[in-house]
Protein backbone atom coordinates (compact mmCIF):
# COMPACT_ATOMS: atom_id res chain seq x y z
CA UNK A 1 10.75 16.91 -4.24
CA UNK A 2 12.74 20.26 -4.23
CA UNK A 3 11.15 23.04 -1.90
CA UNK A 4 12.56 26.18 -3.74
CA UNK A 5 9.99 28.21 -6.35
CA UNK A 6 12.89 27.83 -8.97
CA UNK A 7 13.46 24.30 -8.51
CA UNK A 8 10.22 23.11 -8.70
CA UNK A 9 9.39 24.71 -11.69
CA UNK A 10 12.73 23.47 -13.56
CA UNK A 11 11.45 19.85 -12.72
CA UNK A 12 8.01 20.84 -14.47
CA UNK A 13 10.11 22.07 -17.37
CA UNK A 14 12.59 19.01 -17.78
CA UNK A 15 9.38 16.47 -17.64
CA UNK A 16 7.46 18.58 -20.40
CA UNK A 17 11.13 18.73 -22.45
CA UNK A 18 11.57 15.02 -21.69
CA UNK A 19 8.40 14.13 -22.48
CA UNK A 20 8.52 15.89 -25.84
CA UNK A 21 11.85 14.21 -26.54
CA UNK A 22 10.47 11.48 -26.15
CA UNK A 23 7.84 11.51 -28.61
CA UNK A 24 10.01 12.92 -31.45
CA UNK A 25 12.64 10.35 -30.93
CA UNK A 26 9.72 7.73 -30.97
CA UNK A 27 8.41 9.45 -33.98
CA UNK A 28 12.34 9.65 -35.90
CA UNK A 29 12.76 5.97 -35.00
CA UNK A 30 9.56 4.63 -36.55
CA UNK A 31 9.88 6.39 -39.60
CA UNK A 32 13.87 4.83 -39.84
CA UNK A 33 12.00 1.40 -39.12
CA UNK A 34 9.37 1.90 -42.11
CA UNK A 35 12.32 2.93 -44.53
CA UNK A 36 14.11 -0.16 -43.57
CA UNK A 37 11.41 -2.41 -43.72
CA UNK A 38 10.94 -1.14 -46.95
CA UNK A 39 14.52 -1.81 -47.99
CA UNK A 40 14.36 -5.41 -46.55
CA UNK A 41 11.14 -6.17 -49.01
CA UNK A 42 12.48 -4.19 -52.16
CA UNK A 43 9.67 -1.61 -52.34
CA UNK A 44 11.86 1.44 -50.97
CA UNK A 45 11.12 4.66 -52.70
CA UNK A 46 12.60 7.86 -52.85
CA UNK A 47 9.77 9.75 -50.64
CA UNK A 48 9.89 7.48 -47.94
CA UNK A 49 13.90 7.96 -47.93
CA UNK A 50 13.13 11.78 -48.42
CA UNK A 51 10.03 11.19 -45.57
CA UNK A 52 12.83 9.27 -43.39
CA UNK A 53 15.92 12.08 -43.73
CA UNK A 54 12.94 14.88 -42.77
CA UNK A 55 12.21 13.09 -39.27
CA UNK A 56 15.66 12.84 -39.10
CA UNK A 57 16.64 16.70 -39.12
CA UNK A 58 13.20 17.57 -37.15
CA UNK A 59 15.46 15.62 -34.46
CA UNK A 60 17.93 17.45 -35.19
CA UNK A 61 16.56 21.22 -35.40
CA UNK A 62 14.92 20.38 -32.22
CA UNK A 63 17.99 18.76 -30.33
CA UNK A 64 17.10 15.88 -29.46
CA UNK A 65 19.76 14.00 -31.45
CA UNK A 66 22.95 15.55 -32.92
CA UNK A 67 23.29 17.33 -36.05
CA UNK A 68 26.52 14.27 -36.71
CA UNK A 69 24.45 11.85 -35.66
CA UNK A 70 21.50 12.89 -38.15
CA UNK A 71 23.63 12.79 -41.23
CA UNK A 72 24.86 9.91 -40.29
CA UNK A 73 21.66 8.26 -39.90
CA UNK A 74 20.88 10.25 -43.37
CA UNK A 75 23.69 9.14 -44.90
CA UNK A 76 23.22 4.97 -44.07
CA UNK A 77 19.99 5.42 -45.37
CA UNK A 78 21.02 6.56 -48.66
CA UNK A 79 23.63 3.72 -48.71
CA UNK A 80 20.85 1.12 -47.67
CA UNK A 81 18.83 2.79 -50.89
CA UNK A 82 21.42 2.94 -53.64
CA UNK A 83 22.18 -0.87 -52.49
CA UNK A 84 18.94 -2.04 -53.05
């Protein structure tokens, strides 16, 4: 546990940044989960791919993955639904 003021109050400020990381990630994952699912079963429409590529840049705007690795994700997505 740090002793300085500034120090302890940076590791309050990483766990409430990690923490909300966390949740977005969590949140960007499931919907990428629920699009493929949908793929898988042949039901996948174009608001859950639009629904999908949203959580996707949220992640993004907010940092927590990289603007690259967003389209990316975005753009496998839009391969999985012209395939199917």
């Amino acid at each position: 546990m740090p002793n300085i003021k500034s120090a302890i109050k940076r590791v309050s400020v990483t766990e409430h940044k990690t923490l909300r990381n966390r949740m977005v990630k969590s949140q960007t994952k499931t919907a990428i989960k629920k699009f493929d699912a949908a793929v898988a079963e042949s039901n996948a429409s174009a608001e859950m791919l639009s629904a999908a590529s949203s959580a996707v840049d949220k992640a993004a705007s907010k940092g927590v993955i990289s603007k690259n690795a967003a389209n990316r994700e975005k753009a496998r997505m839009a391969r999985e639904m012209a395939k199917a």
